[in-house]
C-alpha atoms as a PDB file:
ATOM      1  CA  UNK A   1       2.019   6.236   7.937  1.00  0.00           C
ATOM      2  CA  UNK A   2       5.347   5.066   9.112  1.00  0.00           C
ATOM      3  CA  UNK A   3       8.645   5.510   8.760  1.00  0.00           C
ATOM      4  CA  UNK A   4       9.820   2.520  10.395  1.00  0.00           C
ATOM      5  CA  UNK A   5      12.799   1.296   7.962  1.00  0.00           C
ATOM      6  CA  UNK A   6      12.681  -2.433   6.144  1.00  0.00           C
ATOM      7  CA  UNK A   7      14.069  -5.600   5.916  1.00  0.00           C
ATOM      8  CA  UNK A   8      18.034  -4.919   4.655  1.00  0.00           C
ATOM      9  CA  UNK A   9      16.801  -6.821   1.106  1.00  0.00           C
ATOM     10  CA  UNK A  10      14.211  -4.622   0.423  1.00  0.00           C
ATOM     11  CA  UNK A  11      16.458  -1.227   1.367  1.00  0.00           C
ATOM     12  CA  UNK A  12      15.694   0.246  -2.321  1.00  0.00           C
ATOM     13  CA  UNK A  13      12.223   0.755  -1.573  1.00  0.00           C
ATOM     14  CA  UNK A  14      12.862   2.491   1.691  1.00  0.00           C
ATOM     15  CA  UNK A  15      12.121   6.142  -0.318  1.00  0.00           C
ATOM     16  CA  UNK A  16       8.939   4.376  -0.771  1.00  0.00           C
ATOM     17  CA  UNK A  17       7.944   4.206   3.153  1.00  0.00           C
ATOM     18  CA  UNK A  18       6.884   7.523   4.859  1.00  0.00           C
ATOM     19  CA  UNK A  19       3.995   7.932   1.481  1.00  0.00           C
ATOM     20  CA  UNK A  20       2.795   4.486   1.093  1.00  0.00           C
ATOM     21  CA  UNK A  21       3.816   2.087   4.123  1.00  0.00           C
ATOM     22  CA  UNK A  22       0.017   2.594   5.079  1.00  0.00           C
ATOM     23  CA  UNK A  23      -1.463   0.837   7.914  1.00  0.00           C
ATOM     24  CA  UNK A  24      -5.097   0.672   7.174  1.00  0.00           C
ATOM     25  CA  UNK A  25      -7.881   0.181   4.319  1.00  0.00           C
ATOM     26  CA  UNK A  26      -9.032   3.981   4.952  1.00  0.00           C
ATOM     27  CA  UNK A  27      -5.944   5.367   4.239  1.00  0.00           C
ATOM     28  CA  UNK A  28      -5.349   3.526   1.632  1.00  0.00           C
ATOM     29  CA  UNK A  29      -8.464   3.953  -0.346  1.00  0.00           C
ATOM     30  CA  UNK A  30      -8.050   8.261   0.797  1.00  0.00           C
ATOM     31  CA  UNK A  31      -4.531   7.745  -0.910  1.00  0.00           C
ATOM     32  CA  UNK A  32      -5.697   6.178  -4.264  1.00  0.00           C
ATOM     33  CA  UNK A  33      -8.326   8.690  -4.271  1.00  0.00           C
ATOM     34  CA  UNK A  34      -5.755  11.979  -3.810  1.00  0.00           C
ATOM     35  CA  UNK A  35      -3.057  10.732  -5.910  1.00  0.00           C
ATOM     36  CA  UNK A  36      -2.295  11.738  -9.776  1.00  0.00           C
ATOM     37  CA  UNK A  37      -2.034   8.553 -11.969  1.00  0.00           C
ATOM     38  CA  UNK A  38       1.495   9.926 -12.635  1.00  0.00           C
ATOM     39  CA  UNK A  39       2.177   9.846  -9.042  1.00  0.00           C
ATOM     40  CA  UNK A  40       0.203   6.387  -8.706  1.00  0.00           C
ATOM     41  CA  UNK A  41       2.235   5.008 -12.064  1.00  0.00           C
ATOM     42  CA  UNK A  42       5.630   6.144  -9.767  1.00  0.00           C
ATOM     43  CA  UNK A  43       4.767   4.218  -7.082  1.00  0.00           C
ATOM     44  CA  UNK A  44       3.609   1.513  -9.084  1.00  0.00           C
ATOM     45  CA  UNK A  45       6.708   1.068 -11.307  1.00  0.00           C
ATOM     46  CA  UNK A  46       8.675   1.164  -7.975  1.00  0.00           C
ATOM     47  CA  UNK A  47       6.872  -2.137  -6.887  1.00  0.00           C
ATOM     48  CA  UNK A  48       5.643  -4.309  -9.701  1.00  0.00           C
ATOM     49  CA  UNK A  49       9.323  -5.657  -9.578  1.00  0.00           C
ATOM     50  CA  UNK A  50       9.963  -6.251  -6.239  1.00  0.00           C
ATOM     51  CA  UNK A  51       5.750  -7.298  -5.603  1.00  0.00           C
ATOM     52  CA  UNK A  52       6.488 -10.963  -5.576  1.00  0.00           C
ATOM     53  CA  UNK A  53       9.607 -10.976  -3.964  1.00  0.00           C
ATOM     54  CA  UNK A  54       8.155  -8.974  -1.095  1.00  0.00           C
ATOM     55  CA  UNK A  55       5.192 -11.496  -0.933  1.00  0.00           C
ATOM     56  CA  UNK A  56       7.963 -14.715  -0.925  1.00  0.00           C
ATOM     57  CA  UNK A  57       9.775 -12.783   2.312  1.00  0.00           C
ATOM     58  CA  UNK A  58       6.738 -12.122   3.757  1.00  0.00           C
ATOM     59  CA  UNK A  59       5.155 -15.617   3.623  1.00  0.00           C
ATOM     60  CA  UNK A  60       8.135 -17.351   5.222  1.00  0.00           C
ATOM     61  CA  UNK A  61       7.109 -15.015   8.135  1.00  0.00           C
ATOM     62  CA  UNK A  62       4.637 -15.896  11.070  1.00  0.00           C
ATOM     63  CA  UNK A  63       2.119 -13.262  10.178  1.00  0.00           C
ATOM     64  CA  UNK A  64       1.297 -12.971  13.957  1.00  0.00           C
ATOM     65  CA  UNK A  65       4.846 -12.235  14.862  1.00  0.00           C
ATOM     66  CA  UNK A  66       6.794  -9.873  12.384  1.00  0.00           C
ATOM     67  CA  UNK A  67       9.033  -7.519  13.019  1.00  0.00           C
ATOM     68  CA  UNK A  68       9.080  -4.322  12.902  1.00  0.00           C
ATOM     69  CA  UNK A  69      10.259  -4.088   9.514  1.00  0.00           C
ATOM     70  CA  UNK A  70       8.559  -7.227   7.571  1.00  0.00           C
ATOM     71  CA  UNK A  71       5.170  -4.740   9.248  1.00  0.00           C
ATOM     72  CA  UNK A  72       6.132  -1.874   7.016  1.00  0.00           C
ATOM     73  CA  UNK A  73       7.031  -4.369   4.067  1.00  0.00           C
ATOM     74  CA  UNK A  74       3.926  -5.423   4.333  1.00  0.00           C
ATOM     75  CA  UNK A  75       2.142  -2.420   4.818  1.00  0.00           C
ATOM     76  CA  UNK A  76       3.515  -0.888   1.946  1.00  0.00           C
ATOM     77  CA  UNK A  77       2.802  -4.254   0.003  1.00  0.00           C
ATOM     78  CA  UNK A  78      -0.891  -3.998   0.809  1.00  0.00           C
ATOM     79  CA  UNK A  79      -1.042  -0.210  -0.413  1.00  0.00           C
ATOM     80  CA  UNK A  80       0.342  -1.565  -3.752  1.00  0.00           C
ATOM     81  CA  UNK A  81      -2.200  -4.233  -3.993  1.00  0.00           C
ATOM     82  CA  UNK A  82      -5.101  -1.661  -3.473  1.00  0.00           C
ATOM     83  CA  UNK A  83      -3.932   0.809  -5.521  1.00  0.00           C
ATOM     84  CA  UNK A  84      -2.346  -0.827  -8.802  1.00  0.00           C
ATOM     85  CA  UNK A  85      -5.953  -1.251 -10.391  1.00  0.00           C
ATOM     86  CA  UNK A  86      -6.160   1.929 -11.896  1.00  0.00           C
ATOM     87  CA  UNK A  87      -2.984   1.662 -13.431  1.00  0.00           C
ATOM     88  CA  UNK A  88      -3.733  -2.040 -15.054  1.00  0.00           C
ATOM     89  CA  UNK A  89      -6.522  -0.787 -16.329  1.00  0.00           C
ATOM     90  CA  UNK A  90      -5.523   2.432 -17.160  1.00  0.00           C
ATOM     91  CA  UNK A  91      -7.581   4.912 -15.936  1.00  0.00           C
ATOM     92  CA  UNK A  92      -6.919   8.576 -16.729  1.00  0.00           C
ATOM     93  CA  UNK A  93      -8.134   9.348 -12.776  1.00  0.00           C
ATOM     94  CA  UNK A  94      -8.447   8.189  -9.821  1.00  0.00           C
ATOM     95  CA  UNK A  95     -11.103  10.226  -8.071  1.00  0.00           C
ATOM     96  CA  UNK A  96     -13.857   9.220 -10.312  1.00  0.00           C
ATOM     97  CA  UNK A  97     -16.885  12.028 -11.003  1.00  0.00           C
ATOM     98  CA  UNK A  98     -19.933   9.561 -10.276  1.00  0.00           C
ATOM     99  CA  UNK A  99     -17.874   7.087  -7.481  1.00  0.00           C
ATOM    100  CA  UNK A 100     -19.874   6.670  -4.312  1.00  0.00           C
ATOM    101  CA  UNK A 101     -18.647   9.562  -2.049  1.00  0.00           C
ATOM    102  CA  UNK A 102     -15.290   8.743   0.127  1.00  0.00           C
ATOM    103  CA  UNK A 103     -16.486  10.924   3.227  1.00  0.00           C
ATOM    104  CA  UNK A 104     -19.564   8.192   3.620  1.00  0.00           C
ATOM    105  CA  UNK A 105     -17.370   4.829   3.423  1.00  0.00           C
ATOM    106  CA  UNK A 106     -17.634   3.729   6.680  1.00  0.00           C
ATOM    107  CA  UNK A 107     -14.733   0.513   7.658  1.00  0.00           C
ATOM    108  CA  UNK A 108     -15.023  -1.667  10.690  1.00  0.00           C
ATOM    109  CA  UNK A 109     -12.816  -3.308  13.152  1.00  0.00           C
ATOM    110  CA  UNK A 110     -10.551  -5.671  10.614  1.00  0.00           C
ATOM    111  CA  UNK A 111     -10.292  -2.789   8.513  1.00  0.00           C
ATOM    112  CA  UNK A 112      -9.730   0.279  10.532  1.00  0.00           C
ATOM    113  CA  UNK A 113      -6.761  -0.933  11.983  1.00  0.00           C
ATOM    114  CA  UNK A 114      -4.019  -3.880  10.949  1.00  0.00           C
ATOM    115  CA  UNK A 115      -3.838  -6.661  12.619  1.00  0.00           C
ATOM    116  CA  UNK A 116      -0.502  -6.418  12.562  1.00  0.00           C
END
């Protein structure tokens, strides 16, 4: 996690950062798994307006060179991605009884760590 701040036009989400700026597909996917789908449907309210907008920002960008606050932009934008299923398609949990077990999902290289 980080609590690096973000780009001044996306200041409102800046609550958002220290719990879901999240820097790799493990953490993520732990996240989903530990959070309430009340806490999940706060998080997801928070960004389904400001999704695309972050994407636009971000794509005008040279993904190999951001700065330090387009990273946590989109950081927190790829937590949203992987964790707004289970709200649009409304699941009542999100650590499912009969899922494949989270301590034996194994991630390599490209998804241990972001590449940026």
């Amino acid at each position: 996690m980080t609590t690096q701040m973000l780009p001044t036009e996306f200041k409102d989400l800046e609550p958002l950062v220290a719990e879901w700026a999240l820097t790799n597909e493990g953490d993520r996917l732990a996240k989903l798994v530990a959070t309430s789908i009340p806490d999940l449907r706060k998080f997801y309210d928070a960004m389904i307006g400001r999704a695309e907008a972050a994407r636009d920002y971000l794509s005008a960008l040279p993904i190999d060179a951001l700065p330090p606050e387009a990273k946590t932009l989109f950081h927190l934008l790829m937590t949203f991605v992987e964790t707004a299923h289970p709200i649009e398609l409304n699941w009542t949990t999100t650590d499912i009884d009969d899922a494949f077990p989270l301590s034996r999902v194994t991630f390599g290289p490209a998804s241990a760590t972001s590449p940026i």
